[in-house]
N, C-alpha and C. Protein backbone atom coordinates (compact mmCIF):
# COMPACT_ATOMS: atom_id res chain seq x y z
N UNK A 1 234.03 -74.59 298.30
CA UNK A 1 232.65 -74.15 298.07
C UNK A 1 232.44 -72.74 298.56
N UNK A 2 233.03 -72.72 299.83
CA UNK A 2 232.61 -70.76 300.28
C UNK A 2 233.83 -70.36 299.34
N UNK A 3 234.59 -70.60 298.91
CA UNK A 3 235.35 -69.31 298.13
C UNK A 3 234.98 -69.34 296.44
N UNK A 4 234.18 -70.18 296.02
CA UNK A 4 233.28 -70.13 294.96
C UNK A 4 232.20 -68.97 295.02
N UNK A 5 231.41 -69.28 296.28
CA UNK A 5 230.17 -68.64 296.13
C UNK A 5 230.57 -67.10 296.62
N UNK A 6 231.49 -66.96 297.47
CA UNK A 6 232.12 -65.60 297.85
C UNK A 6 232.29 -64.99 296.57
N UNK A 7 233.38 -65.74 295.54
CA UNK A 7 233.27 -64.90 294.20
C UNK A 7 232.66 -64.76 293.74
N UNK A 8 231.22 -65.32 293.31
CA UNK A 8 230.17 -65.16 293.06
C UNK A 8 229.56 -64.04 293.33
N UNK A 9 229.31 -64.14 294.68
CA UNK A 9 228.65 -63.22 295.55
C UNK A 9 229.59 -61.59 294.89
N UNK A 10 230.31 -61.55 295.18
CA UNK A 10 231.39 -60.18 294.99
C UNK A 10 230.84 -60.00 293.05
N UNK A 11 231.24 -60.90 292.55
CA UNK A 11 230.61 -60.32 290.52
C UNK A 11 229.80 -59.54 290.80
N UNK A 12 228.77 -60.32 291.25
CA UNK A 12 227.30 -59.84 291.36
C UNK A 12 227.12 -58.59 291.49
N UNK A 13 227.74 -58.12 293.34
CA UNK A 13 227.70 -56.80 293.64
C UNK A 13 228.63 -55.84 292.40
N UNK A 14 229.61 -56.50 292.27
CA UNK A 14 230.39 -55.77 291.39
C UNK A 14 229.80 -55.08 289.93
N UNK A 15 228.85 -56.23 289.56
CA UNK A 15 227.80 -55.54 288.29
C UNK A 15 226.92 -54.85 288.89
N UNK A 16 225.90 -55.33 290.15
CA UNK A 16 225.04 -53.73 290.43
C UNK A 16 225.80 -52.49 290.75
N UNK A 17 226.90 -52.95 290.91
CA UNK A 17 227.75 -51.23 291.45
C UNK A 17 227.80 -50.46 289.79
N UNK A 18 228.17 -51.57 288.95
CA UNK A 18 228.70 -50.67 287.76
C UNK A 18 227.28 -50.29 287.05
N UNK A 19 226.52 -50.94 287.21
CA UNK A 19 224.76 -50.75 287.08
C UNK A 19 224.13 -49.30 287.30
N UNK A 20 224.41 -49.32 288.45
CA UNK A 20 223.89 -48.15 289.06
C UNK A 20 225.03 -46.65 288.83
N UNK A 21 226.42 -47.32 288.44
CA UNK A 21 227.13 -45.99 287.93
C UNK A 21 226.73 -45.69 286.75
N UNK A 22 225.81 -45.91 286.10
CA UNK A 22 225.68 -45.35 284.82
C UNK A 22 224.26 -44.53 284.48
N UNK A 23 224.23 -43.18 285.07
CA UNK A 23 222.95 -42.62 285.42
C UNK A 23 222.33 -42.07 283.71
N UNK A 24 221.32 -42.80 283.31
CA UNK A 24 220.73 -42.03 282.43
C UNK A 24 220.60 -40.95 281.96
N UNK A 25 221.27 -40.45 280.80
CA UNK A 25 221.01 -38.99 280.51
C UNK A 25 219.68 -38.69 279.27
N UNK A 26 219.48 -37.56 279.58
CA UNK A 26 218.09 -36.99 278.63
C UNK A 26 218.37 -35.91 277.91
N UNK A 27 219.68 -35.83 277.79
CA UNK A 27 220.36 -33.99 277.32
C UNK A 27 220.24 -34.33 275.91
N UNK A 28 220.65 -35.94 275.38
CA UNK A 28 220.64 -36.05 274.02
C UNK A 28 219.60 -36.11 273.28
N UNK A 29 218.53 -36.28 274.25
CA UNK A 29 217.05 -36.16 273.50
C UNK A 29 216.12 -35.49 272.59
N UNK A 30 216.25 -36.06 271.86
CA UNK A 30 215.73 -35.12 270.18
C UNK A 30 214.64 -35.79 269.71
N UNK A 31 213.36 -34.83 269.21
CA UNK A 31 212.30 -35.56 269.52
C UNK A 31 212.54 -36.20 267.84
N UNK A 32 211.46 -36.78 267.67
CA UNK A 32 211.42 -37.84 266.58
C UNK A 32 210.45 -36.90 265.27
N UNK A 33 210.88 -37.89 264.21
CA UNK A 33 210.14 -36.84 263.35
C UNK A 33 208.98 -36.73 263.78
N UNK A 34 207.96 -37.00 264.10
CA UNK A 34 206.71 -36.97 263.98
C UNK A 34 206.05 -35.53 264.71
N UNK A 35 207.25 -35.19 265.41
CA UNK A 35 206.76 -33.21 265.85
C UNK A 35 207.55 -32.69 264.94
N UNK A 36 208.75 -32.60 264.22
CA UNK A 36 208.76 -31.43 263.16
C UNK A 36 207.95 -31.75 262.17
N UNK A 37 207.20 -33.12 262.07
CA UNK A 37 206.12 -32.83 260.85
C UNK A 37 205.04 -31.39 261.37
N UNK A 38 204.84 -32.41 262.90
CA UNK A 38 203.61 -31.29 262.88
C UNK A 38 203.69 -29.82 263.15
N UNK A 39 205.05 -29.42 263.33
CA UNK A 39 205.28 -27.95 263.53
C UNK A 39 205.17 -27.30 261.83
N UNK A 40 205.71 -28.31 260.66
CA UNK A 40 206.09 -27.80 259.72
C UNK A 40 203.78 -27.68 258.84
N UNK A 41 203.46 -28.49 259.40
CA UNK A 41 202.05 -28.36 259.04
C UNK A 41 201.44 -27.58 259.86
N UNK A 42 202.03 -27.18 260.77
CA UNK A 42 200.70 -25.79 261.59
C UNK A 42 201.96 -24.23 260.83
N UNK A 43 203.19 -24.78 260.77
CA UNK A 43 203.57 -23.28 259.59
C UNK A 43 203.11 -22.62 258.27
N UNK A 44 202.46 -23.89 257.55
CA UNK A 44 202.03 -24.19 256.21
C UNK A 44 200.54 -23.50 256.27
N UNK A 45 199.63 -23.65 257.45
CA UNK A 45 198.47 -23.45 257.43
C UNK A 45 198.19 -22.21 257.98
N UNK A 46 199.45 -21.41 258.44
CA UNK A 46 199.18 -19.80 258.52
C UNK A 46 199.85 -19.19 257.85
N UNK A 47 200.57 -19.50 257.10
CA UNK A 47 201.44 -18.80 255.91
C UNK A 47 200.13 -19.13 254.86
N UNK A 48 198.82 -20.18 254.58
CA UNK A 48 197.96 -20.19 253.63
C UNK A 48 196.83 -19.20 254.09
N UNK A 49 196.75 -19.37 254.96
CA UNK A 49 195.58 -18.24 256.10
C UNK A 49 196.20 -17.03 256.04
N UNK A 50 197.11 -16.27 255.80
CA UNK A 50 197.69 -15.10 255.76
C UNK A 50 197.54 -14.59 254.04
N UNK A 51 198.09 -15.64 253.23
CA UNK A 51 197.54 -15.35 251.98
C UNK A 51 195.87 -15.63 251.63
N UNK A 52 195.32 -16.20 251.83
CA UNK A 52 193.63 -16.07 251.80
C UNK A 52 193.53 -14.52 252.40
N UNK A 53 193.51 -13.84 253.19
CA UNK A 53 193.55 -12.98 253.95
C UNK A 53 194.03 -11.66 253.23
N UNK A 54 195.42 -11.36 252.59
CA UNK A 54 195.72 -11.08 251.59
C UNK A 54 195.09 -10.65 250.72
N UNK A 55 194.78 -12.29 249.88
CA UNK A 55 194.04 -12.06 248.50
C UNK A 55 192.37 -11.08 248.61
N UNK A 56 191.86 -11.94 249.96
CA UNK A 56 190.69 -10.88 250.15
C UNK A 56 190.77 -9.48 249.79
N UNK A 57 191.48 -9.00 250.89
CA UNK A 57 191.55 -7.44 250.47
C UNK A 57 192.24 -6.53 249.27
N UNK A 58 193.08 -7.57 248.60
CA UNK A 58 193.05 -6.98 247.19
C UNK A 58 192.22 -7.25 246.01
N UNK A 59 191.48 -8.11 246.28
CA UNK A 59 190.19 -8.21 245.19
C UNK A 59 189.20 -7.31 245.81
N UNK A 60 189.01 -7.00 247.21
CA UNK A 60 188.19 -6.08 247.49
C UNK A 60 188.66 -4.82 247.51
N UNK A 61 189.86 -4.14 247.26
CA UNK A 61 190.47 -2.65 246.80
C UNK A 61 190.11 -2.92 245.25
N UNK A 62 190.50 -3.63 244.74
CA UNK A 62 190.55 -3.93 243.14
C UNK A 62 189.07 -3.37 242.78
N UNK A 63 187.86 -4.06 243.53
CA UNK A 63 186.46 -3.95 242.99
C UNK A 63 186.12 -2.71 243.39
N UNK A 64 186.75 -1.83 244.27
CA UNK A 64 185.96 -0.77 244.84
C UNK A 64 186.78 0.77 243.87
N UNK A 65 187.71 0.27 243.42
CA UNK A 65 188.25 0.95 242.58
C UNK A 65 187.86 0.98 241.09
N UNK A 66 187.54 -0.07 240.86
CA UNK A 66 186.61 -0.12 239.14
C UNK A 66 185.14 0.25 239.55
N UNK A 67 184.70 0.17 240.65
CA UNK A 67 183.70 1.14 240.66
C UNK A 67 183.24 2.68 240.71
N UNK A 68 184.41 3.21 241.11
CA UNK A 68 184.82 4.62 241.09
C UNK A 68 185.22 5.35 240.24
N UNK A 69 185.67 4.65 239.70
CA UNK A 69 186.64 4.87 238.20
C UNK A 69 185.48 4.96 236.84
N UNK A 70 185.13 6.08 236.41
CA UNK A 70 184.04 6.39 235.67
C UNK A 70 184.70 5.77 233.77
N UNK A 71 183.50 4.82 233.41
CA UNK A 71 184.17 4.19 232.02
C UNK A 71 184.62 5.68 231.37
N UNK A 72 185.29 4.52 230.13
CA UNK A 72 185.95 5.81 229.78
C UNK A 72 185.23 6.18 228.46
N UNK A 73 185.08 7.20 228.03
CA UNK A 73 183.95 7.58 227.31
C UNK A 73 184.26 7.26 225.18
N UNK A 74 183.54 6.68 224.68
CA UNK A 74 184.23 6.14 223.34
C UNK A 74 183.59 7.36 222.11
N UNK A 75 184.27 7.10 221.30
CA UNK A 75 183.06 8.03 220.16
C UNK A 75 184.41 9.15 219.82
N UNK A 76 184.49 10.19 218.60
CA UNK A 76 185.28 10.63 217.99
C UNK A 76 184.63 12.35 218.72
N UNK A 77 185.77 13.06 218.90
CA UNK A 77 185.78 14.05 219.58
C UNK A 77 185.41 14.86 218.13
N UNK A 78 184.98 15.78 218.93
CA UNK A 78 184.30 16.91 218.17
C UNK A 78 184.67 18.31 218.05
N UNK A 79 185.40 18.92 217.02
CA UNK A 79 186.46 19.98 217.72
C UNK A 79 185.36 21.22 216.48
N UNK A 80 184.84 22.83 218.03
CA UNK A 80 183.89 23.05 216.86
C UNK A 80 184.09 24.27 216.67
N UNK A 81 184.02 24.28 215.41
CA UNK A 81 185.33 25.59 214.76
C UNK A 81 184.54 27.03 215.36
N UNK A 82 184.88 28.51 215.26
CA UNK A 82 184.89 29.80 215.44
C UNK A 82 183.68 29.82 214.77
N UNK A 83 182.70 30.27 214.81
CA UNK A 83 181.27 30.78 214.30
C UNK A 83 181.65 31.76 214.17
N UNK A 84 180.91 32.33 212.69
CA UNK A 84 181.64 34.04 212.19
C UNK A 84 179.88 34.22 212.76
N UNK A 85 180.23 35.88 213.51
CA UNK A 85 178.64 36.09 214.34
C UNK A 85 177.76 36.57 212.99
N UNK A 86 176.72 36.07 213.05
CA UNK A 86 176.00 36.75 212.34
C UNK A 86 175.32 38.14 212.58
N UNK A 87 175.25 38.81 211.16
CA UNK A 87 174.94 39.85 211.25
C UNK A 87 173.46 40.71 211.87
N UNK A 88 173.75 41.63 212.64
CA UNK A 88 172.15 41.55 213.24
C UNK A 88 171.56 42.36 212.39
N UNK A 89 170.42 42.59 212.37
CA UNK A 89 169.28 42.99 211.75
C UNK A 89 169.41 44.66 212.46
N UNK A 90 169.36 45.95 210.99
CA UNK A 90 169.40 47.08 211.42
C UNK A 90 167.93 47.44 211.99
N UNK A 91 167.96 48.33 212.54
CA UNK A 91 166.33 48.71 213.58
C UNK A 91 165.74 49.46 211.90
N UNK A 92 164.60 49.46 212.26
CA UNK A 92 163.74 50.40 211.21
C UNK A 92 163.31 51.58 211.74
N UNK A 93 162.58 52.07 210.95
CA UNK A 93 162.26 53.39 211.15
C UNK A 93 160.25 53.33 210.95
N UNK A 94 159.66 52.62 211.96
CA UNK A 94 158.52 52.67 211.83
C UNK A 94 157.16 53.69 211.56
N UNK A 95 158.09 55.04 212.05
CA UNK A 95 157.48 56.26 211.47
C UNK A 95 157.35 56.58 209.90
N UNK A 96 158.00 55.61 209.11
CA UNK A 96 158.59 55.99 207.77
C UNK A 96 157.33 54.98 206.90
N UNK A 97 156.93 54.10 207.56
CA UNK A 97 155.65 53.04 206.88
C UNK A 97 154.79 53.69 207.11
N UNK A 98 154.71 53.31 205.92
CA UNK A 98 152.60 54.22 205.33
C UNK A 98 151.92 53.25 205.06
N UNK A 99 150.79 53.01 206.09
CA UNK A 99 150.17 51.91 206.31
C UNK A 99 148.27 52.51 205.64
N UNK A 100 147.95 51.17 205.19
CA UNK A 100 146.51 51.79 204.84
C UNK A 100 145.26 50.88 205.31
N UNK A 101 144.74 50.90 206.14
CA UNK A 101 143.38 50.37 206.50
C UNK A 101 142.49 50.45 205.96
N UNK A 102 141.68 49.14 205.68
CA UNK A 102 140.43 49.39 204.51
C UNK A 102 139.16 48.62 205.63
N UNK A 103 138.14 48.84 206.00
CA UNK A 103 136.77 47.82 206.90
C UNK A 103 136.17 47.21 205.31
N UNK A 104 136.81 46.24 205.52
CA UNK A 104 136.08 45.42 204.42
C UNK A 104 134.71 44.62 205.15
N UNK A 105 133.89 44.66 206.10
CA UNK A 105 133.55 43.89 206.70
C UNK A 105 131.98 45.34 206.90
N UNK A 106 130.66 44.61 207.30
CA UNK A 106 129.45 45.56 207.86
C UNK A 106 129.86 46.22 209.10
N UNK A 107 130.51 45.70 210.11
CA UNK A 107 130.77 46.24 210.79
C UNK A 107 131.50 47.67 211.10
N UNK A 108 130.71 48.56 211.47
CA UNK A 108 131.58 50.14 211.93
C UNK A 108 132.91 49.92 212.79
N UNK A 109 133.47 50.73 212.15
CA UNK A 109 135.17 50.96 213.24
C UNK A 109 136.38 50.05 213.38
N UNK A 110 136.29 49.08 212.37
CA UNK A 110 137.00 47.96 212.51
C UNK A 110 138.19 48.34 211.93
N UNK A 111 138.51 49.41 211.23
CA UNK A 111 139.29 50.25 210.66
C UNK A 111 139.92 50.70 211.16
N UNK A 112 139.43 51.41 212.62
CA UNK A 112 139.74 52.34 213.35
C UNK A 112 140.45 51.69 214.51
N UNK A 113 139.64 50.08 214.82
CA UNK A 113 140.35 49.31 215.64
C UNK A 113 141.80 48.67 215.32
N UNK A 114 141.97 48.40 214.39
CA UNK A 114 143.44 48.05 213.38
C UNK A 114 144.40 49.19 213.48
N UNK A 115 144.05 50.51 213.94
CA UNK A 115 144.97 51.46 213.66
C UNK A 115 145.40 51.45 215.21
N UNK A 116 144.45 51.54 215.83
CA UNK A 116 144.72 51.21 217.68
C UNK A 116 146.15 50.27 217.90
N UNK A 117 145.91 49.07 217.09
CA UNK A 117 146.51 48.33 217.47
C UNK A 117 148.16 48.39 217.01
N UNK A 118 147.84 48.36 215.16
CA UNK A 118 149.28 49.07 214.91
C UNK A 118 150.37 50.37 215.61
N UNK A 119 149.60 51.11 216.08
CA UNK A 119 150.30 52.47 216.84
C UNK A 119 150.45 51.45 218.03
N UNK A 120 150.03 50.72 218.98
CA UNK A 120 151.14 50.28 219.85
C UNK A 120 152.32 49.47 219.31
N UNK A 121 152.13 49.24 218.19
CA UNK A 121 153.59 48.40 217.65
C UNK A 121 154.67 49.50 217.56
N UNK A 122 154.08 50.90 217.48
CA UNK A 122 154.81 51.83 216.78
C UNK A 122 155.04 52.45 215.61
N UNK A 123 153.76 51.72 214.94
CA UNK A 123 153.34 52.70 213.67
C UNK A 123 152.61 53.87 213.68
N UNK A 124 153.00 55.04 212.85
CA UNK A 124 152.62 55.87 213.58
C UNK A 124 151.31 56.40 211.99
N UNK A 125 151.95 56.30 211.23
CA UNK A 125 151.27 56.73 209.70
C UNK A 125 150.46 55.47 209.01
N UNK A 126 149.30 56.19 209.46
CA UNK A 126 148.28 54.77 209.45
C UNK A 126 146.82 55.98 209.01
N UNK A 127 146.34 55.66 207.88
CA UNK A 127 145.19 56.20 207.63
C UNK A 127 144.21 54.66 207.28
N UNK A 128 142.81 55.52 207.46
CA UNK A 128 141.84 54.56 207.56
C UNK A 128 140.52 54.44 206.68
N UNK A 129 139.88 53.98 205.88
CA UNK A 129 138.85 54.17 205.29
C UNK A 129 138.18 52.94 205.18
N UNK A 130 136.81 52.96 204.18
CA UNK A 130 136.19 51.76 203.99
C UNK A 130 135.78 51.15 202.28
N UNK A 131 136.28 50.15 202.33
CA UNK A 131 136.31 49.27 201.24
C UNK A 131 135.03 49.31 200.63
N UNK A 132 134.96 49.19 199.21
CA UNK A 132 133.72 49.14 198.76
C UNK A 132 132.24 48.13 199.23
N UNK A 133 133.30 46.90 199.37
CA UNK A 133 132.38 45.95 199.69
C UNK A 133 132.18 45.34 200.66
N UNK A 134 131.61 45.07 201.47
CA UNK A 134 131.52 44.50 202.68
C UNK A 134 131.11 43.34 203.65
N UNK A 135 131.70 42.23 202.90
CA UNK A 135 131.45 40.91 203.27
C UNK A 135 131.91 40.22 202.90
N UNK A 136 133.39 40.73 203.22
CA UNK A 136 135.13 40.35 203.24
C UNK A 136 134.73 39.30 204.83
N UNK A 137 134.84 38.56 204.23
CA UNK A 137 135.76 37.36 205.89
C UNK A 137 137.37 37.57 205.83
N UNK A 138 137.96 37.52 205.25
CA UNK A 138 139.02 36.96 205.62
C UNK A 138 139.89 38.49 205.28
N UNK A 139 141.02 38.50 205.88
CA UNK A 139 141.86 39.84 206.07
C UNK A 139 143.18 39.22 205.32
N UNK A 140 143.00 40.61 204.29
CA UNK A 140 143.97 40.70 203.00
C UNK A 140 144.99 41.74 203.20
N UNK A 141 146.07 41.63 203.12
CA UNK A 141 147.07 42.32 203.76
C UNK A 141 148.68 42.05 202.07
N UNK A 142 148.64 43.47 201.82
CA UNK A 142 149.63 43.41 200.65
C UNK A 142 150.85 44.11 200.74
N UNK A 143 151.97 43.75 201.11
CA UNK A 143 152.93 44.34 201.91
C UNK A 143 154.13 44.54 200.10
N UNK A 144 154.55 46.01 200.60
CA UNK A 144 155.60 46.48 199.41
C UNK A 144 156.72 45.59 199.34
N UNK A 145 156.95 45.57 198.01
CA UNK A 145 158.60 44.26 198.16
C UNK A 145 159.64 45.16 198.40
N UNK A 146 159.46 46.31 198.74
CA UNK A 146 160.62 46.90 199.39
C UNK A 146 160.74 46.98 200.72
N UNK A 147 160.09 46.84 201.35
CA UNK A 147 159.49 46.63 202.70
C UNK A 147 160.10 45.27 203.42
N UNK A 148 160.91 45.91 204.74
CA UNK A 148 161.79 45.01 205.40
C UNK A 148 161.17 43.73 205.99
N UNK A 149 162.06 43.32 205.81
CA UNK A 149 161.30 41.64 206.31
C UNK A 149 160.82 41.77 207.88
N UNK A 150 161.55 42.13 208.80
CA UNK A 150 161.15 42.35 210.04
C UNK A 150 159.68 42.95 210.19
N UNK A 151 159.46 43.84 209.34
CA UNK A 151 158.52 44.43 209.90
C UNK A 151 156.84 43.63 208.99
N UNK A 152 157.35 42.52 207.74
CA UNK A 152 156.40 42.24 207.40
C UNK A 152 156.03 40.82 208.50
N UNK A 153 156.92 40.34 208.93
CA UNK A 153 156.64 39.45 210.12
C UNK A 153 156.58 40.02 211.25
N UNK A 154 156.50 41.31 211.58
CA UNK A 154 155.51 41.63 213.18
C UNK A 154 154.46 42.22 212.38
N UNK A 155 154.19 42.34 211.69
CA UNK A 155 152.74 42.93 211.33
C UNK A 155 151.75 41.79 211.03
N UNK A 156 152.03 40.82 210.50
CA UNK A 156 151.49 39.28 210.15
C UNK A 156 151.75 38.63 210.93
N UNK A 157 152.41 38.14 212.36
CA UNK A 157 152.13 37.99 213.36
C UNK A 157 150.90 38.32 214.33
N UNK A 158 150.74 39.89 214.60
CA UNK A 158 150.19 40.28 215.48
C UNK A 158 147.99 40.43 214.55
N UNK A 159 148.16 40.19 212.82
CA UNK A 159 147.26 40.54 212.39
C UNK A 159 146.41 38.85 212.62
N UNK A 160 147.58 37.86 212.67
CA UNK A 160 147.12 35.97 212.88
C UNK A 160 146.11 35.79 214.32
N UNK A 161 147.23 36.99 215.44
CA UNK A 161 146.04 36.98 216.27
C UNK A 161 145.14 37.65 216.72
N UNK A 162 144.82 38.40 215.72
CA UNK A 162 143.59 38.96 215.33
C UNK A 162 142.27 38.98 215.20
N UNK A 163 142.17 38.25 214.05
CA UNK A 163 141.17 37.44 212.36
C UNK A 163 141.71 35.99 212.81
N UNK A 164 140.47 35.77 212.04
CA UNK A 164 140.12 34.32 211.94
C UNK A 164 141.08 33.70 210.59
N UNK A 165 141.22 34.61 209.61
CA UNK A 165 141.78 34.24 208.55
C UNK A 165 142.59 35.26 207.99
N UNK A 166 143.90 35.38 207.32
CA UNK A 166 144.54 36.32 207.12
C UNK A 166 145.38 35.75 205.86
N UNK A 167 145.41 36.45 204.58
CA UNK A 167 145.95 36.19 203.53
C UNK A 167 146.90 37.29 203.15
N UNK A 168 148.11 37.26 203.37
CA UNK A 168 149.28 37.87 202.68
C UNK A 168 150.19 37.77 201.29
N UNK A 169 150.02 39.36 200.83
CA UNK A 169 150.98 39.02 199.21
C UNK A 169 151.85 39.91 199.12
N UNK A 170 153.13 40.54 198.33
CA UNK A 170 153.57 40.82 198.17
C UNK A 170 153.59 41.38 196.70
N UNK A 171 153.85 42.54 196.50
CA UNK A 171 153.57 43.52 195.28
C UNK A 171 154.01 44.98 195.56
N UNK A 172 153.96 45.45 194.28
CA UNK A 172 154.55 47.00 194.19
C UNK A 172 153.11 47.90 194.48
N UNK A 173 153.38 48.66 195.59
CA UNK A 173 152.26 49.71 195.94
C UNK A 173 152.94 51.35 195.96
N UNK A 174 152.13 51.80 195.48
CA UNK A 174 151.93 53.13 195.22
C UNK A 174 152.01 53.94 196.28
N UNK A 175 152.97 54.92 196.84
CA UNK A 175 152.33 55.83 197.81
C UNK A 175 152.24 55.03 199.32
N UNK A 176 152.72 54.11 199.31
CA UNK A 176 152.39 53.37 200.43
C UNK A 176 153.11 52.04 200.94
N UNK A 177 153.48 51.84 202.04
CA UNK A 177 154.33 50.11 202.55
C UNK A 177 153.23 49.36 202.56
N UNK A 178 152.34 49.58 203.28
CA UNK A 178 150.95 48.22 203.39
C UNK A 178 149.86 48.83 203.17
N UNK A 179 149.12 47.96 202.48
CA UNK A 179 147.64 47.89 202.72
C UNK A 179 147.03 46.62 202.80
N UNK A 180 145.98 46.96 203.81
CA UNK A 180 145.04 45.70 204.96
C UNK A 180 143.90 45.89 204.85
N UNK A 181 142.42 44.53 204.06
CA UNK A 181 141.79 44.80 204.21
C UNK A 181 140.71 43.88 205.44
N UNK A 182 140.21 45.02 206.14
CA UNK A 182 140.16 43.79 207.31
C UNK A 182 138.96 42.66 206.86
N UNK A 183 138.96 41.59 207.58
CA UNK A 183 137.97 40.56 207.70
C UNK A 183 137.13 40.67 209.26
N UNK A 184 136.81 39.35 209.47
CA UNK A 184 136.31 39.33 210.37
C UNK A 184 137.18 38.89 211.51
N UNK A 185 137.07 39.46 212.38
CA UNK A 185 138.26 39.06 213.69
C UNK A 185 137.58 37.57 214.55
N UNK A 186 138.65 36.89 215.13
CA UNK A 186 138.09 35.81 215.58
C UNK A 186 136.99 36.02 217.00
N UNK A 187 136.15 34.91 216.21
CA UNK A 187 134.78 34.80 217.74
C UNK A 187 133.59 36.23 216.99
N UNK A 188 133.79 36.67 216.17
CA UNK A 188 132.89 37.70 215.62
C UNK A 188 132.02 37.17 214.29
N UNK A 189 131.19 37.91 214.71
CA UNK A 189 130.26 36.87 213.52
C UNK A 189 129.35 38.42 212.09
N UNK A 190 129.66 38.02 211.03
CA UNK A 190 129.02 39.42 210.54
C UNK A 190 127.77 39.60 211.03
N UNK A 191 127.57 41.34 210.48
CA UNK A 191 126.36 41.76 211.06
C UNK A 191 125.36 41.68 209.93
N UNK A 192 123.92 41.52 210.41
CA UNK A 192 122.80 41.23 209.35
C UNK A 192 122.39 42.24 208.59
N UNK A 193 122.68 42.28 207.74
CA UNK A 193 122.07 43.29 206.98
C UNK A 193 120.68 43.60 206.87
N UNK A 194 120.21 44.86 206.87
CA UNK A 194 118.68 45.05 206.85
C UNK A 194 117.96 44.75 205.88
N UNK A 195 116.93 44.26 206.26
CA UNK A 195 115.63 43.76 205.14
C UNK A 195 114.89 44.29 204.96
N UNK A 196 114.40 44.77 203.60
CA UNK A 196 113.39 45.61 203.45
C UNK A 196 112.37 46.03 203.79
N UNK A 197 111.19 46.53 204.33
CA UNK A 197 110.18 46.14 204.61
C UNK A 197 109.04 45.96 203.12
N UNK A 198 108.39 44.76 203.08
CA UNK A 198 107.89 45.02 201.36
C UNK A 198 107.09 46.50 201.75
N UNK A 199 106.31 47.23 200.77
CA UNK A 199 105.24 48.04 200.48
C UNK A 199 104.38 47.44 200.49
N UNK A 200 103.08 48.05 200.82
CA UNK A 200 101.70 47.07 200.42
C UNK A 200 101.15 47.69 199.41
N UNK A 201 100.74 46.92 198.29
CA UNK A 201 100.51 47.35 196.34
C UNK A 201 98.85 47.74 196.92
N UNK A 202 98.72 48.94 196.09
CA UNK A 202 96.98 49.41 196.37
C UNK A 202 96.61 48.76 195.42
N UNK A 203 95.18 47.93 196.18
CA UNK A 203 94.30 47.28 195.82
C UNK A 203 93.31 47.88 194.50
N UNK A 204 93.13 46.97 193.05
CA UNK A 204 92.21 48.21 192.59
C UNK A 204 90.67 48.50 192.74
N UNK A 205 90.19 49.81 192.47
CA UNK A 205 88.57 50.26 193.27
C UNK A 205 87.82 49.33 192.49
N UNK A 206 86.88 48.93 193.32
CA UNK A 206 85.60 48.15 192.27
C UNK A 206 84.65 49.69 191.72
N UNK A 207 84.68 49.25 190.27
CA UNK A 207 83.30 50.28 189.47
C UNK A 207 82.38 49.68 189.99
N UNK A 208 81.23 51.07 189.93
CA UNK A 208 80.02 50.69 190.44
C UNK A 208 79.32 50.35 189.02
N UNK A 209 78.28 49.67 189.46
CA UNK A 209 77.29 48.48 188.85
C UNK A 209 76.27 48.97 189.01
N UNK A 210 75.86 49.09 188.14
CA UNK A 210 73.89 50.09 187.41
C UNK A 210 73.53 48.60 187.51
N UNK A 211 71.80 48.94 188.07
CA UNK A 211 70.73 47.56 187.76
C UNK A 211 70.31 48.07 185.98
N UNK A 212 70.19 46.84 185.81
CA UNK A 212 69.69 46.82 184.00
C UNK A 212 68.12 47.59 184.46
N UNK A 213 68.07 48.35 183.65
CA UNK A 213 67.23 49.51 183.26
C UNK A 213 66.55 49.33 182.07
């Protein structure tokens, strides 16, 4: 019986000895999937956060650039040829117009006022007289058809702002570039002509009257 339980006794120790020789190691320890999932899902979600990030700022260069960028303009170009210059107009010789003033109008000097005005244009040959009749309104003006165009449009210009009314013709004159007969100038009103005074008719004498006799 003791050399039973002696062997006994001795296994026993003999397995905690080999028990305790076998010290746990942790060197082989490799973690389990469930952390390279989650390393591989926090890689995924800044590699998507880096492109969001990305895309921002090239849709926002993109937009700030089509705004700068002026459209581009449509429609067929226009290519516009050499203009041959036109020819200018030779000067005249305003000393050379023989101008004729007529006072068609009651009024004194209106004749004389027309010649005033032409000599500052630079006419210099300007005679003046008075029309037979005199209760012309409107100012008649008959310019030679040889007579340069320039000078029949500054003379009919400056006569519009004048008169109230101004009628221009063209015809062959004698001795002369224009003749003008004046009217009435604007804001002027004709003058009244004088009225007669009647006479008083002599009354006839009464005969004297005899009493019957």
């Amino acid at each position: 019986m003791e050399e039973n339980t002696k062997v006994e006794g001795e296994t026993q120790q003999e397995v905690v000895e080999e028990t305790k020789e076998e010290p746990q190691s942790f060197s082989n320890y490799s973690p389990g999937p469930k952390s390279s999932n989650k390393s591989s899902v926090m890689l995924l979600v800044f590699l998507l956060l880096l492109a969001l990030i990305g895309g921002f700022f090239i849709v926002r260069k993109l937009r700030i650039s089509q705004e700068t960028i002026p459209p581009e303009t449509t429609g067929s170009v226009e290519f516009n040829s050499p203009s041959t210059p036109t020819p200018t107009a030779e000067p005249i010789d305003k000393t050379k117009i023989k101008i004729e003033v007529l006072n068609g109008t009651s009024i004194s000097g209106e004749a004389a006022y027309l010649q005033g005005k032409l000599k500052g244009l630079g006419y210099t040959s300007i005679t003046v007289g008075n029309k037979e009749r005199t209760d012309v309104d409107t100012t008649i003006v008959i310019f030679d058809q040889s007579l340069a165009q320039s000078a029949i449009d500054e003379i009919t210009v400056n006569l519009n702002d004048i008169y109230k009314d101004v009628q221009t013709k063209t015809g062959i004159l004698s001795g002369k570039s224009v003749e003008v007969v004046t009217g009435l100038r604007k804001g002027q009103t004709p003058k009244p002509s004088p009225t007669a005074t009647p006479t008083p008719s002599a009354s006839p004498s009464a005969s004297p009257t005899f009493p019957p006799g």
